[in-house]
Protein backbone atom coordinates (compact mmCIF):
# COMPACT_ATOMS: atom_id res chain seq x y z
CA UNK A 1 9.28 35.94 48.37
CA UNK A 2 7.62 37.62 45.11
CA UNK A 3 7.92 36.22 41.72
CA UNK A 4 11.22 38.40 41.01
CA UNK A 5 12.28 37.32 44.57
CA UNK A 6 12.71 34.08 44.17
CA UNK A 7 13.47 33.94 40.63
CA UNK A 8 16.16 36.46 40.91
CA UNK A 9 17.48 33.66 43.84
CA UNK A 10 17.28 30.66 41.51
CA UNK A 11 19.08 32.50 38.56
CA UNK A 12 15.70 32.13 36.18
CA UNK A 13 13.52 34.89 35.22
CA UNK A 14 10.02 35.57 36.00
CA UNK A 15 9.07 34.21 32.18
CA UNK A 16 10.25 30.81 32.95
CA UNK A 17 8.63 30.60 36.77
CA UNK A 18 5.03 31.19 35.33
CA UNK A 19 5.91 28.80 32.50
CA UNK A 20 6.86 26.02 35.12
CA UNK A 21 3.55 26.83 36.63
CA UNK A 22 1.91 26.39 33.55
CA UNK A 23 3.31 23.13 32.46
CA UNK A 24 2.72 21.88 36.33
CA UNK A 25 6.57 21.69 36.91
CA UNK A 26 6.26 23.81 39.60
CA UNK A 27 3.15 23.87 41.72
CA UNK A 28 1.58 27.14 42.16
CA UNK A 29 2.40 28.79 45.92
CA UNK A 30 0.23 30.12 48.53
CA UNK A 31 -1.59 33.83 47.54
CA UNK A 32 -1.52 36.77 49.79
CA UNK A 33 -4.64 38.75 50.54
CA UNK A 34 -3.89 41.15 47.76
CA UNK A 35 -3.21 37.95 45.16
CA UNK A 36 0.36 37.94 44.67
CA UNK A 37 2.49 34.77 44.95
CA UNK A 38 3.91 34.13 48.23
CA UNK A 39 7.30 31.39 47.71
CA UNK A 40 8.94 30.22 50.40
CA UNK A 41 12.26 27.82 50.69
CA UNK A 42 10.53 24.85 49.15
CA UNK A 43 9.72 26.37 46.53
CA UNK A 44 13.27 27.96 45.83
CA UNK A 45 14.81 24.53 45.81
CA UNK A 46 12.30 22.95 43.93
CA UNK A 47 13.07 25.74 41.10
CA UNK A 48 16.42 25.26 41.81
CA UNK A 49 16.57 21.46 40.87
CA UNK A 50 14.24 22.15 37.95
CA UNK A 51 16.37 25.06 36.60
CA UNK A 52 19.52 22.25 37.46
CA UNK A 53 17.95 19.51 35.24
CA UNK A 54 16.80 21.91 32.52
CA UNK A 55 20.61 22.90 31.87
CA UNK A 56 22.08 19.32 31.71
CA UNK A 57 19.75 18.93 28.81
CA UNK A 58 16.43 17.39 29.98
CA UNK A 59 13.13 18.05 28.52
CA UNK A 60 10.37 19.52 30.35
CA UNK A 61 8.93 16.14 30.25
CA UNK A 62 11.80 14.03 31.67
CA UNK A 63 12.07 16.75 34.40
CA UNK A 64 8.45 16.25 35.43
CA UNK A 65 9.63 12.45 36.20
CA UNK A 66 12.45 12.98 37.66
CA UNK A 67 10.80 15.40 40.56
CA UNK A 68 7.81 12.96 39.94
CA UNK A 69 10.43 10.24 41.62
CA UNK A 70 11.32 11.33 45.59
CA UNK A 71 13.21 8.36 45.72
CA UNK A 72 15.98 9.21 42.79
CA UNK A 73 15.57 6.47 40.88
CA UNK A 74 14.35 7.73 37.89
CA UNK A 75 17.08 10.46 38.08
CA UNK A 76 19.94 8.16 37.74
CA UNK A 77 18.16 6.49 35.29
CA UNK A 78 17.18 10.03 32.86
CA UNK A 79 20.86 11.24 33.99
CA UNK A 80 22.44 7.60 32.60
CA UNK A 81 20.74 8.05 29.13
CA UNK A 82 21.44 11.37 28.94
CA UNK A 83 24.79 10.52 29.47
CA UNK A 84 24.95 8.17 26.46
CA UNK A 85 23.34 10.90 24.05
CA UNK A 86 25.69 13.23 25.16
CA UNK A 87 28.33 10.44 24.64
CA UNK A 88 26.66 10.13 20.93
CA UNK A 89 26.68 13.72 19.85
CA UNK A 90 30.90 13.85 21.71
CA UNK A 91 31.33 10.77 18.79
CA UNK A 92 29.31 12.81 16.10
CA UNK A 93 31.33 16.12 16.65
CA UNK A 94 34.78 14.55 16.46
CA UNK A 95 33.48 12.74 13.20
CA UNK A 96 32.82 16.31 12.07
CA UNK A 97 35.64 17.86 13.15
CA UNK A 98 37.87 15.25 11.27
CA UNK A 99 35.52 15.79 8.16
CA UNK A 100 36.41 19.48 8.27
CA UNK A 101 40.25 19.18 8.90
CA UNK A 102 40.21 17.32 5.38
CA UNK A 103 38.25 19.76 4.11
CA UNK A 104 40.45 22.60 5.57
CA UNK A 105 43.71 20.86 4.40
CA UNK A 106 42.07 20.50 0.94
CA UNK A 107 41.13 24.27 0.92
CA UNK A 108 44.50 25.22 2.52
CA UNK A 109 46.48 23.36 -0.21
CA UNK A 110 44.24 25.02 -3.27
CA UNK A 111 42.22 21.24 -3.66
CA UNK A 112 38.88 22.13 -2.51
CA UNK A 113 37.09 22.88 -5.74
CA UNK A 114 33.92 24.65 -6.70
CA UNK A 115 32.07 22.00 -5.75
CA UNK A 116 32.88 21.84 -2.50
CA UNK A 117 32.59 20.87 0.68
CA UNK A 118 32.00 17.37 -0.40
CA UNK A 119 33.06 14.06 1.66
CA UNK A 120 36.31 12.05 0.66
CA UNK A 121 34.67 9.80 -1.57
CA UNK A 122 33.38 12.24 -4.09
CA UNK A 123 36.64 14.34 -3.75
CA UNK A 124 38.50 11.37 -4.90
CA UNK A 125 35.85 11.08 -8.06
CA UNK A 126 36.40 14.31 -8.84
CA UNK A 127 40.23 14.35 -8.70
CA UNK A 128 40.26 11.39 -10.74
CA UNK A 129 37.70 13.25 -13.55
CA UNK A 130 40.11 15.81 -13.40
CA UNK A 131 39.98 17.89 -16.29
CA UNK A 132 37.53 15.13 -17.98
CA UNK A 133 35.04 16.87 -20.28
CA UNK A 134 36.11 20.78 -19.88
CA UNK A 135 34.08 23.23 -21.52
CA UNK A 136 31.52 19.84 -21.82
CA UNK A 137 27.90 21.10 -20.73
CA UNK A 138 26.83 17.49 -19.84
CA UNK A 139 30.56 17.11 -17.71
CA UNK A 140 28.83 20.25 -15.79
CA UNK A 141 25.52 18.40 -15.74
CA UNK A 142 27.42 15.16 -14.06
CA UNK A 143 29.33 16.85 -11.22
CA UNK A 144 26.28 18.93 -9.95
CA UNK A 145 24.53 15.37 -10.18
CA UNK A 146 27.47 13.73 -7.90
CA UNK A 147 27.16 17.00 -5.55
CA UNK A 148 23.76 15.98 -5.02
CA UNK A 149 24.15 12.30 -4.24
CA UNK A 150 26.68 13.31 -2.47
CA UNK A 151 24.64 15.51 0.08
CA UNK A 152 21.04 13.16 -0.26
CA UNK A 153 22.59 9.82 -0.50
CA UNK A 154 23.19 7.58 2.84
CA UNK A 155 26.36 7.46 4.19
CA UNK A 156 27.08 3.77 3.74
CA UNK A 157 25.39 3.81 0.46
CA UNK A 158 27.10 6.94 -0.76
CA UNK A 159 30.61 5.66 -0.06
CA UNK A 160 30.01 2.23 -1.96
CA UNK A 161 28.42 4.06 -4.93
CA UNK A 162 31.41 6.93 -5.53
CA UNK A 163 33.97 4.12 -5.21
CA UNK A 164 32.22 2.50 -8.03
CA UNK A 165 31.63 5.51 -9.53
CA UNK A 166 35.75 6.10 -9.87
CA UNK A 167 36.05 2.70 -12.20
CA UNK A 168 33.94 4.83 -14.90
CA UNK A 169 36.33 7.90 -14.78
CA UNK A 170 38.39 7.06 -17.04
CA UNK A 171 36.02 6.60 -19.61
CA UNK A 172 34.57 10.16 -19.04
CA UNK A 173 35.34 11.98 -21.64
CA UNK A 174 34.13 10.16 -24.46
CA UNK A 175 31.13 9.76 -22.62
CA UNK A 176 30.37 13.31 -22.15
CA UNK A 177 31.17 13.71 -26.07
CA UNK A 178 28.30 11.00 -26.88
CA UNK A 179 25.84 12.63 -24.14
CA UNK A 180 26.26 16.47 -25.67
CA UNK A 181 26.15 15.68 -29.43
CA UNK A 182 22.59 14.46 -27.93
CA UNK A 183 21.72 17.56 -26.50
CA UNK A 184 19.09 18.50 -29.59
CA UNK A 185 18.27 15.42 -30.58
CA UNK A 186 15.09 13.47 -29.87
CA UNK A 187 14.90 10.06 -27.55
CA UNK A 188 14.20 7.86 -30.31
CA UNK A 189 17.50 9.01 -32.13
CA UNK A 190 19.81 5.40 -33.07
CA UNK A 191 22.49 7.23 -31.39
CA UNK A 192 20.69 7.08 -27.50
CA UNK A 193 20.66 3.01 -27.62
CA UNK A 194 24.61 3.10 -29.37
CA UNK A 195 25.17 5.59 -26.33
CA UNK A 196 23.14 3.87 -23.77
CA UNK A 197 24.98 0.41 -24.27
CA UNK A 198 28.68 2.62 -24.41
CA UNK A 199 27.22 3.50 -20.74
CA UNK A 200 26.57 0.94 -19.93
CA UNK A 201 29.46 -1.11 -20.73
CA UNK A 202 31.83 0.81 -18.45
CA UNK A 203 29.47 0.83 -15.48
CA UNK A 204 29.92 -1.80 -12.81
CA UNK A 205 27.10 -4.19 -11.62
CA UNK A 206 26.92 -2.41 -8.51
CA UNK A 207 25.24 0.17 -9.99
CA UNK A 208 22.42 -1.54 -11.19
CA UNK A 209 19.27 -0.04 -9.49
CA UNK A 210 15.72 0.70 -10.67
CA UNK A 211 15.32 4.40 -11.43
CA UNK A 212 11.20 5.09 -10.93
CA UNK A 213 9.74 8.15 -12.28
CA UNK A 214 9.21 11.23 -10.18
CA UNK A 215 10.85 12.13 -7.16
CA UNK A 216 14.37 11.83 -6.68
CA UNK A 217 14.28 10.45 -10.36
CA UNK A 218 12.35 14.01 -11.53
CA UNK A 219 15.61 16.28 -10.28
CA UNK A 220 18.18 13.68 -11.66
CA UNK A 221 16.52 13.93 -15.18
CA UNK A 222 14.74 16.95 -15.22
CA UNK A 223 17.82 19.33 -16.28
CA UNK A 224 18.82 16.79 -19.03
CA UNK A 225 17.57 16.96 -22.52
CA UNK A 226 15.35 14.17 -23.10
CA UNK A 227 17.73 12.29 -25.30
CA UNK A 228 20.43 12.33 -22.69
CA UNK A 229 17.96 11.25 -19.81
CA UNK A 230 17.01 8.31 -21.98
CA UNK A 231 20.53 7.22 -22.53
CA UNK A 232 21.24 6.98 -18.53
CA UNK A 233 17.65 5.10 -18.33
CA UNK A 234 18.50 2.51 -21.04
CA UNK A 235 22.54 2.13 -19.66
CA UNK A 236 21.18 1.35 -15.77
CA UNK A 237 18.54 -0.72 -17.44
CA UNK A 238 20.91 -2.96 -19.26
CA UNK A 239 22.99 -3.00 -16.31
CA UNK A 240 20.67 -4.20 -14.43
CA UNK A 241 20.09 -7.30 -16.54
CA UNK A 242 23.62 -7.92 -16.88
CA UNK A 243 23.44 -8.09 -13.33
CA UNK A 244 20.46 -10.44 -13.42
C-alpha cells in the first residue's frame, strides 16, 4: 500500500502518517525501487491502534509507551488515569453547568445585572448593595473592584471574602459619600484618617490582609484618586491591628 493507501484504510490522512514517522510513532516501511513507501498489514494495524489511542485522548508521548509495552501493561495503566481525568473534567462540567443554570435563572428572571456573569457569592453582595450609592462614582469604582476579585480571586478564598464582604453592605452608602467628597482632595487631607477609621470600623477581622505595592495592588488603586486609595490603605491597616 501507498501513503494514501493505507491512510485512506486507517481513517487518517497522509499529514498525520508522515508526522507519526517523524515523531518515531510509526516506524518508517520498506521503499520500493522508485522510493515510495511500501505498507503492508503491520503497518495498518499499528496506525490503527495509534490513530485508536490518539482519539481517547492520549498524547503523542503516552502513545509511544503504550506501543512501547507488547505486553499491555502500560495500556491499562495510561487507559486507568485517563479514565480518572476524564472522570475530573465529567465533575468540572457539571459544576459548570450548575453555575450557568443560576446564571440563566438569574438572567431569565431580569436578576443578572450589568455586572454579570458573576458566581453566587458576589450576586448576593450585590443584591444586598442594591441601590447603595446610585449616581455615586466611587459605588461604580467598588462593584468593578468586586467584579474583579470576583474573576482573579481563588475559589475558596473568594467565597469567604464576599460573605464578609455582605456584613459591610449596609453601611455602603455613607461610605461611598465619605470616599467621593475625597475625590479632589489630597492624601494628607484630616478627612482620609476620619474616613479610613469609618472603614474600618465596619469591616470584619477577616479582612485584614497586607496590601503591597504594585501588582494586583497597582489595578486595585490605580483608578482611585489618591485620597480615596489612601483611605482603603489606612482602614485594612487598622484592621489589621485590630486583628493583631
Amino acid at each position: 500500500m501507498r501513503i494514501g493507501e493505507i491512510a485512506a484504510l486507517v481513517g487518517v490522512t497522509p499529514r498525520a502518517v508522515r508526522h507519526y514517522h517523524r515523531t518515531g510513532l510509526l516506524p518508517e516501511p520498506a521503499r520500493r525501487a522508485n522510493g515510495y513507501r511500501e505498507y503492508g498489514v503491520r503497518d495498518a494495524v499499528l496506525l490503527a491502534r495509534i490513530r485508536r489511542l490518539t482519539e481517547l485522548g492520549l498524547g503523542l508521548d503516552e502513545v509511544g509507551d503504550v506501543i512501547a509495552d507488547d505486553a499491555g501493561r502500560e495500556l491499562v495503566e495510561v487507559l486507568e488515569e485517563l479514565d480518572a481525568d476524564l472522570g475530573r473534567q465529567e465533575r468540572v462540567i457539571r459544576e459548570r453547568r450548575a453555575r450557568l443554570a443560576e446564571l440563566l435563572g438569574q438572567a431569565r428572571e431580569g436578576r443578572l445585572g450589568a455586572e454579570g456573569p458573576v458566581s453566587p457569592q458576589l450576586a448576593g453582595l450585590l443584591a444586598d448593595l442594591g441601590d447603595s450609592g446610585a449616581g455615586s462614582p466611587m459605588a461604580a469604582k467598588d462593584r468593578e473592584i468586586l467584579t474583579l476579585l470576583d474573576t482573579v480571586v481563588p475559589e475558596e478564598e473568594r467565597d469567604r471574602f464576599m460573605e464578609l464582604m455582605r456584613g459591610a453592605a449596609p453601611h455602603a452608602p455613607k461610605l461611598y459619600a465619605r470616599l467621593d467628597a475625597l475625590a479632589d482632595a489630597a492624601p494628607d487631607d484630616p478627612r482620609v484618617a476620619e474616613a479610613a477609621a469609618a472603614l474600618a470600623r465596619v469591616l470584619p477581622d477577616g479582612l485584614a490582609v497586607e496590601v503591597p505595592d504594585g501588582g494586583l495592588a497597582d489595578t486595585f488603586f490605580g483608578d482611585l484618586a489618591p485620597a480615596q486609595a489612601a483611605v482603603v490603605r489606612q482602614a485594612l491597616r487598622l484592621v489589621a491591628e485590630r486583628a493583631a
